[in-house]
PDB file of N, CA and C in Angstrom:
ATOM      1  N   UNK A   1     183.900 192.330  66.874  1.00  0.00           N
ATOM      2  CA  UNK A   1     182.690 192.280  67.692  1.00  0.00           C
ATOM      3  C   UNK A   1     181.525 192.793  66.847  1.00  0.00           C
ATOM      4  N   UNK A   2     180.619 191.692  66.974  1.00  0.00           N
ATOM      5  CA  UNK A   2     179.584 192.398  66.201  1.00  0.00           C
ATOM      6  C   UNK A   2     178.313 192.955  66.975  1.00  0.00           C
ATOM      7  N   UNK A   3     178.220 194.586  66.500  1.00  0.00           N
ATOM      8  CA  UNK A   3     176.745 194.986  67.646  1.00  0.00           C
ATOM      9  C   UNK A   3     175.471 194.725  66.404  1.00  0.00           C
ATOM     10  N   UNK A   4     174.676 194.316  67.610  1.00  0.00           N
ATOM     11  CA  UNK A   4     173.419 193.556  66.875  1.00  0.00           C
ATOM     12  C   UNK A   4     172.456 194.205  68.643  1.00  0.00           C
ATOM     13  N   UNK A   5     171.412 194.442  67.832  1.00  0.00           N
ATOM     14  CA  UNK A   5     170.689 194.608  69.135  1.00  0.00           C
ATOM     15  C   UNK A   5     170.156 194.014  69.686  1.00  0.00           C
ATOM     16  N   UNK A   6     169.670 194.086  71.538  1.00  0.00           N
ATOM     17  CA  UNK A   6     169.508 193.157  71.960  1.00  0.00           C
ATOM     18  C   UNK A   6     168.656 194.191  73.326  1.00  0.00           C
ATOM     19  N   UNK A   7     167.636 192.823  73.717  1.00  0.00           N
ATOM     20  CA  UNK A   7     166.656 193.582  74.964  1.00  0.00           C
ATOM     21  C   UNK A   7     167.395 193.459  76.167  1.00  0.00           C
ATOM     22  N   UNK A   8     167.510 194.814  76.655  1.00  0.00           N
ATOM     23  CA  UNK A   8     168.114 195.358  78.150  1.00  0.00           C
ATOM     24  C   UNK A   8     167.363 194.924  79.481  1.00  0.00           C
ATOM     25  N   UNK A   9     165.702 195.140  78.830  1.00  0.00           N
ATOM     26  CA  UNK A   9     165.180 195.152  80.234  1.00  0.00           C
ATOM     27  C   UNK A   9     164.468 193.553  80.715  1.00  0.00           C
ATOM     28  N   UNK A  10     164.187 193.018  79.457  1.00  0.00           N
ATOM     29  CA  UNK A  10     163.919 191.043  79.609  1.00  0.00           C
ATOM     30  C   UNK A  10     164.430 190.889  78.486  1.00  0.00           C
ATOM     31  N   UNK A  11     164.397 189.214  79.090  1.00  0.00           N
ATOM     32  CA  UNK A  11     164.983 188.613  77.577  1.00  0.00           C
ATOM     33  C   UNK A  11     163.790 187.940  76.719  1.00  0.00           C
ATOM     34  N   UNK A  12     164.062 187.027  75.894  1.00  0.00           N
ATOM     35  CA  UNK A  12     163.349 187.045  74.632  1.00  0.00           C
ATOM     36  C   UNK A  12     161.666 186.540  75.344  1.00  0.00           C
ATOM     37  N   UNK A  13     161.979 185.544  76.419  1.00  0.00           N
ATOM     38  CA  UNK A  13     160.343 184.767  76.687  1.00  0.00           C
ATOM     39  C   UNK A  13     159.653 185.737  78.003  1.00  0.00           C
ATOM     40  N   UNK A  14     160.154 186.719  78.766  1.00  0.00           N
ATOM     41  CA  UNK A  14     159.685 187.651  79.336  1.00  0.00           C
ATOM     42  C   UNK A  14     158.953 188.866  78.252  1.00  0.00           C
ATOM     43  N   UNK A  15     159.440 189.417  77.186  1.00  0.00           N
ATOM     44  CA  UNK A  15     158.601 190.275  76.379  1.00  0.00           C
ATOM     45  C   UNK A  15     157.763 189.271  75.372  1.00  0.00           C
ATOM     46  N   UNK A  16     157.963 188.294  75.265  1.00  0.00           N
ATOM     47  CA  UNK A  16     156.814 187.370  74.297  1.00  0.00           C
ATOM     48  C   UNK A  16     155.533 187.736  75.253  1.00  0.00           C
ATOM     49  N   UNK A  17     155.918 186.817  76.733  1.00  0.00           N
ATOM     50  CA  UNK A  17     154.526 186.592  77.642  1.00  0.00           C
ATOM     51  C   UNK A  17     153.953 188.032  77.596  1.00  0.00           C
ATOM     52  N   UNK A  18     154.665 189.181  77.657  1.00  0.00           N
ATOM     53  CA  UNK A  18     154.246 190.877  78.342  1.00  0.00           C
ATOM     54  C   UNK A  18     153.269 190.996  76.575  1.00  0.00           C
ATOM     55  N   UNK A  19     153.160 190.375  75.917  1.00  0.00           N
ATOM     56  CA  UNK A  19     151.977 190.467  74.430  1.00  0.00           C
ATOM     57  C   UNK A  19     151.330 190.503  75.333  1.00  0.00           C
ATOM     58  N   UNK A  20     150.984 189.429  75.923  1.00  0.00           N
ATOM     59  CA  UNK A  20     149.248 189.383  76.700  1.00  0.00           C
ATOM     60  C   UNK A  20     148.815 189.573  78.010  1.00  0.00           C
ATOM     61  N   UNK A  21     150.155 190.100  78.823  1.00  0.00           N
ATOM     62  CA  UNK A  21     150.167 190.435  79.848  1.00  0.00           C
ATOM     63  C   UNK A  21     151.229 191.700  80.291  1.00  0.00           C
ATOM     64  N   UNK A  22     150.577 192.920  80.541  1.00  0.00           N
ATOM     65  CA  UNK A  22     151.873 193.867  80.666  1.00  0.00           C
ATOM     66  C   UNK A  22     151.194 194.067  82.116  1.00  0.00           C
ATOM     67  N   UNK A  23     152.180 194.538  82.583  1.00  0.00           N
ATOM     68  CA  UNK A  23     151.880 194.630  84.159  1.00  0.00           C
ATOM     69  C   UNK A  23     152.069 196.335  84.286  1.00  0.00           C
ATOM     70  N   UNK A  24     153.360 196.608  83.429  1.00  0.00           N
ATOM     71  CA  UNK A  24     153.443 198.118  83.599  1.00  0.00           C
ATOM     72  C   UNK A  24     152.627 199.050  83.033  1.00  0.00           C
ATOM     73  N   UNK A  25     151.209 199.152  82.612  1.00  0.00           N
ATOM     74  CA  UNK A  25     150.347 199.497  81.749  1.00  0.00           C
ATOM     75  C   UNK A  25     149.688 200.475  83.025  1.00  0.00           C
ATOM     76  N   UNK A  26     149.475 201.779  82.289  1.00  0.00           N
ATOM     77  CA  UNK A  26     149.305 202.715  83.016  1.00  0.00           C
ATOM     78  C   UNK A  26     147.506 202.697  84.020  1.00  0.00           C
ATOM     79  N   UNK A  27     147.247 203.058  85.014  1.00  0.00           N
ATOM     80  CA  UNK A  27     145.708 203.283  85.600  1.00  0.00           C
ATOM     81  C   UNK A  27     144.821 203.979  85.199  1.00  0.00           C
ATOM     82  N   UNK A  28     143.668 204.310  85.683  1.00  0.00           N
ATOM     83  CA  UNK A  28     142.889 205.553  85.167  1.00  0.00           C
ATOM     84  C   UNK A  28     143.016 206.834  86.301  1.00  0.00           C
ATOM     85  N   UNK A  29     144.264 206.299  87.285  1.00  0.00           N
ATOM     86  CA  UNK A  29     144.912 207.627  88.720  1.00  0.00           C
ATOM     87  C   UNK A  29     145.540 208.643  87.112  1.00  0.00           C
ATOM     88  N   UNK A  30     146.276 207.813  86.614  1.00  0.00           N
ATOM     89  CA  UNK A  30     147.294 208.503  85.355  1.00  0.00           C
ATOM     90  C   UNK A  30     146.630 209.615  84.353  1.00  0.00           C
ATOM     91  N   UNK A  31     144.983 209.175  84.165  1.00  0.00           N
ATOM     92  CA  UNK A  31     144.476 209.963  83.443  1.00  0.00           C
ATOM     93  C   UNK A  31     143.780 210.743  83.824  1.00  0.00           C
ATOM     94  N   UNK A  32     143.031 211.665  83.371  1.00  0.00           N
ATOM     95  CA  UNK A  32     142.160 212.588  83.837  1.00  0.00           C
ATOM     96  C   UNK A  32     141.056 211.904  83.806  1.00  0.00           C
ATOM     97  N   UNK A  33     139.551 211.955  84.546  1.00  0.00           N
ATOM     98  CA  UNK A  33     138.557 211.627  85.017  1.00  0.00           C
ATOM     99  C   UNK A  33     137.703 212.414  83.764  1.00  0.00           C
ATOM    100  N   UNK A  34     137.066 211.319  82.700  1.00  0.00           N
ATOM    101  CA  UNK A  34     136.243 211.632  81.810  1.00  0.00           C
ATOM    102  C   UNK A  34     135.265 212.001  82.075  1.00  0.00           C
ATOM    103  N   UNK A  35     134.138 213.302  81.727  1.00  0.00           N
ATOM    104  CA  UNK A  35     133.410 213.795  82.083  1.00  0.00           C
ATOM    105  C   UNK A  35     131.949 214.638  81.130  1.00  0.00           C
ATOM    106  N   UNK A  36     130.876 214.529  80.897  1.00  0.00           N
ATOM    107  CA  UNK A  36     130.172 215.212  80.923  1.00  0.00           C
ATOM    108  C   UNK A  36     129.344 216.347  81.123  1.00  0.00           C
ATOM    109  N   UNK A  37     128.430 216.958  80.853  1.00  0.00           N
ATOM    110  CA  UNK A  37     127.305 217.811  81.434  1.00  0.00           C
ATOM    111  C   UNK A  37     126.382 217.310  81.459  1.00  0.00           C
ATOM    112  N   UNK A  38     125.217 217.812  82.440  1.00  0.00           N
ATOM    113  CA  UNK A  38     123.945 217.755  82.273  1.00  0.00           C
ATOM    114  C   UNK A  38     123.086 218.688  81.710  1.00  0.00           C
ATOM    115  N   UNK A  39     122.833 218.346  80.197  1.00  0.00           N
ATOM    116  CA  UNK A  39     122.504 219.494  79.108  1.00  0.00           C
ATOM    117  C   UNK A  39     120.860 218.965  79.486  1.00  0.00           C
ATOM    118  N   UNK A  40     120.214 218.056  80.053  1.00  0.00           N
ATOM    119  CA  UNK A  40     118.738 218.597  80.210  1.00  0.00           C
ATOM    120  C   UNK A  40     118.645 219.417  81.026  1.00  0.00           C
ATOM    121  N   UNK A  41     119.282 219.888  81.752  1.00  0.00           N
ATOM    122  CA  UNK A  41     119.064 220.906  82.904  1.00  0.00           C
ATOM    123  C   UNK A  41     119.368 222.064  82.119  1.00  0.00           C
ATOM    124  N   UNK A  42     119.331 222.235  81.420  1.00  0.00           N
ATOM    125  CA  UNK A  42     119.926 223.442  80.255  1.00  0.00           C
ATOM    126  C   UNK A  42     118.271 223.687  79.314  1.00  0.00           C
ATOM    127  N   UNK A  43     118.243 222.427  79.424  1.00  0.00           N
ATOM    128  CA  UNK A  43     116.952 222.664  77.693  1.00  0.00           C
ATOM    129  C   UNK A  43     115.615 222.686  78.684  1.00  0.00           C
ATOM    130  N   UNK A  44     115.591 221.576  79.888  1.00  0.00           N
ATOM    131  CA  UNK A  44     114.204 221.421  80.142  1.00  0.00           C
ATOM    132  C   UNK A  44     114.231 222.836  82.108  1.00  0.00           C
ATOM    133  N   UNK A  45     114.975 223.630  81.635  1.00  0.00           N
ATOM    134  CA  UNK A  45     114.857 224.519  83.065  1.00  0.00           C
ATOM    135  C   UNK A  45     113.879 226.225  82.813  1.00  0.00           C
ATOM    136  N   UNK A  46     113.214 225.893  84.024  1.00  0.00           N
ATOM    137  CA  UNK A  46     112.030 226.671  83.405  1.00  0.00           C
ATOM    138  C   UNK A  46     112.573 228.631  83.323  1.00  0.00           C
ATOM    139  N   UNK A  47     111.719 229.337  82.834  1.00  0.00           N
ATOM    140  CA  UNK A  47     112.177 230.518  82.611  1.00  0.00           C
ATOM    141  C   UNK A  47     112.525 231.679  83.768  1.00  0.00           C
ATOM    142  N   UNK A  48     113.625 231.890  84.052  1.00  0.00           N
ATOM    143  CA  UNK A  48     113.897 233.188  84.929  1.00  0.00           C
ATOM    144  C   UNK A  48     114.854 233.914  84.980  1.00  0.00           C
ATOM    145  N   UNK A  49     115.240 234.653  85.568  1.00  0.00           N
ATOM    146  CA  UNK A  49     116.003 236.010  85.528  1.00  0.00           C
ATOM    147  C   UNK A  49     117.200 235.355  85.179  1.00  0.00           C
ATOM    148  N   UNK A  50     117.553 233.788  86.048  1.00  0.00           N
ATOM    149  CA  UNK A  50     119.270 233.450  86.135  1.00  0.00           C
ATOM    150  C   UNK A  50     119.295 232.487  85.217  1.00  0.00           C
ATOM    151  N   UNK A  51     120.619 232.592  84.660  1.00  0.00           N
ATOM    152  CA  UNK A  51     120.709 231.503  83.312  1.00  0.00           C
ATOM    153  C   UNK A  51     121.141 229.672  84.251  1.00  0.00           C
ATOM    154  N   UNK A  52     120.720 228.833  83.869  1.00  0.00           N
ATOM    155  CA  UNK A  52     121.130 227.725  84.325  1.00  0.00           C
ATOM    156  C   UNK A  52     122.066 227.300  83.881  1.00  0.00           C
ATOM    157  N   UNK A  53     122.295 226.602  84.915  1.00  0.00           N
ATOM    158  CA  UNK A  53     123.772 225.831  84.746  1.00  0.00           C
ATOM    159  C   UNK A  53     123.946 224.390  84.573  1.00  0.00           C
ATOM    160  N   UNK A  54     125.254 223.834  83.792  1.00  0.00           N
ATOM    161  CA  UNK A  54     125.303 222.647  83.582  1.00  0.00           C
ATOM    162  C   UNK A  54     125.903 221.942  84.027  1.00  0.00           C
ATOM    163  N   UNK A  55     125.907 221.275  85.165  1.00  0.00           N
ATOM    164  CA  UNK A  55     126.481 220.827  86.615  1.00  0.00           C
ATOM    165  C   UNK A  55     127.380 219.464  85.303  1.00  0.00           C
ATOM    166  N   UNK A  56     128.847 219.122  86.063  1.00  0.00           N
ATOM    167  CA  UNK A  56     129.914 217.627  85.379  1.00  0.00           C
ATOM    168  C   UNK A  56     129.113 216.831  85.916  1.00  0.00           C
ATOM    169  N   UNK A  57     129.541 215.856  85.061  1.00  0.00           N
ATOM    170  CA  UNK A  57     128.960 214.735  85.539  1.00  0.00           C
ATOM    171  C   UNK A  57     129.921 213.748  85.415  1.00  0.00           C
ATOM    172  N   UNK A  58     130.504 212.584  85.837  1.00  0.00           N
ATOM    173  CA  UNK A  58     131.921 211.490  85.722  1.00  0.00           C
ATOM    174  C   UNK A  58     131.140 210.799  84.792  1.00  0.00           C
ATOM    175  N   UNK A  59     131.697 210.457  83.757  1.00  0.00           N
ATOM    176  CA  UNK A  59     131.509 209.336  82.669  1.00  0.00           C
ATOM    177  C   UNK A  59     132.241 207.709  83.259  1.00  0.00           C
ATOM    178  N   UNK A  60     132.690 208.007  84.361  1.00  0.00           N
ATOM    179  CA  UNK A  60     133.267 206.497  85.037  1.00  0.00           C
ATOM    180  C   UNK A  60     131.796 206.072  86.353  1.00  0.00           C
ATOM    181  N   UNK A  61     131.660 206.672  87.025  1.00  0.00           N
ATOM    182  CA  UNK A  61     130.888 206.688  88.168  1.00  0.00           C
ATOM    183  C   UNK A  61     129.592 207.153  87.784  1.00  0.00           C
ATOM    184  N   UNK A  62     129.071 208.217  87.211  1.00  0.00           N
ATOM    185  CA  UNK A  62     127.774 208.484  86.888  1.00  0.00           C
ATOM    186  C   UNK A  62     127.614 209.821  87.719  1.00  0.00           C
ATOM    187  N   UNK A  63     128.068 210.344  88.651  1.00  0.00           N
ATOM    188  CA  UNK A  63     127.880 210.672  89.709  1.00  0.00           C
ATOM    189  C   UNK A  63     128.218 212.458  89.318  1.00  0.00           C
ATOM    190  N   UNK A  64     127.698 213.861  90.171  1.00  0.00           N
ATOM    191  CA  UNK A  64     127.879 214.595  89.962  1.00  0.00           C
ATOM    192  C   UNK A  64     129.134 214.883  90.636  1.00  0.00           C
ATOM    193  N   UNK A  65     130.166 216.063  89.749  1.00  0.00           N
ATOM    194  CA  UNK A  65     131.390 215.946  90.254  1.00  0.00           C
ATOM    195  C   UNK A  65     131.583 217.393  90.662  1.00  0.00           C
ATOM    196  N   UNK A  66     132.298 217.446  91.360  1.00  0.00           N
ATOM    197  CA  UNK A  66     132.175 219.397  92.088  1.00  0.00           C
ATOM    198  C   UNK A  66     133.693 220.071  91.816  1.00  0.00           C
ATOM    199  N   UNK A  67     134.637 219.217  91.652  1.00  0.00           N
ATOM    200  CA  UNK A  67     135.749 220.005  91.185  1.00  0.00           C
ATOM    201  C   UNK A  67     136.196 218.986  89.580  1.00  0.00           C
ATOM    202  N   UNK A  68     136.858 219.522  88.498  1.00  0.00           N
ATOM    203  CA  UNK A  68     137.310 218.957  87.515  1.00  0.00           C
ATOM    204  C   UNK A  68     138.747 219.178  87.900  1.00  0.00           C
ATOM    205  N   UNK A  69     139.650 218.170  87.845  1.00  0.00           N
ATOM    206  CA  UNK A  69     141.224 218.093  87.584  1.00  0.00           C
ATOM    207  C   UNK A  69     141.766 217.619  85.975  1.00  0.00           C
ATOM    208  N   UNK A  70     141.672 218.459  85.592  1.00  0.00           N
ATOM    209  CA  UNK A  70     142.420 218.170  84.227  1.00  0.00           C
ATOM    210  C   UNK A  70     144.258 217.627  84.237  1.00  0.00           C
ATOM    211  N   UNK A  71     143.947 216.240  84.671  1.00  0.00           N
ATOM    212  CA  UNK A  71     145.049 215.430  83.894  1.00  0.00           C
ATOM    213  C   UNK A  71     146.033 214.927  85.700  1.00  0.00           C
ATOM    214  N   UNK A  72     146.848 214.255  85.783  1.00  0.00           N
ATOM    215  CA  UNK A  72     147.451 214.271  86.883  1.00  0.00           C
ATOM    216  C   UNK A  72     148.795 215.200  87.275  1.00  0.00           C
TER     217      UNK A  72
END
């Protein structure tokens, strides 16, 4: 018997087509939500007692974000 390897999970014309089409390819639920600051609120905030702050911002949506989840 000769072992030679061979695909378990498709056969040869199911992983050809998955080149240009994978279906199991992960979301952006999977990743963490890319994010920013708002550093003009840093440079252009005028002078007083309290230091300002640099509110997230989503690099997907644009939008200000109020909690960060790092990763799922």
């Amino acid at each position: 018997r000769q072992k030679s390897l061979r695909l378990r999970l498709q056969g040869k014309w199911g992983t050809l087509t998955n080149i240009f089409y994978n279906p199991y390819l992960p979301t952006l639920d999977d990743y963490f939500e890319p994010w920013t600051y708002d550093y003009q609120n840093l440079i252009n905030a005028p002078l007083a007692d309290e230091q300002p702050t640099a509110r997230a911002i989503s690099m997907v949506t644009g939008k200000y974000m109020d909690t960060i989840e790092a990763g799922p």
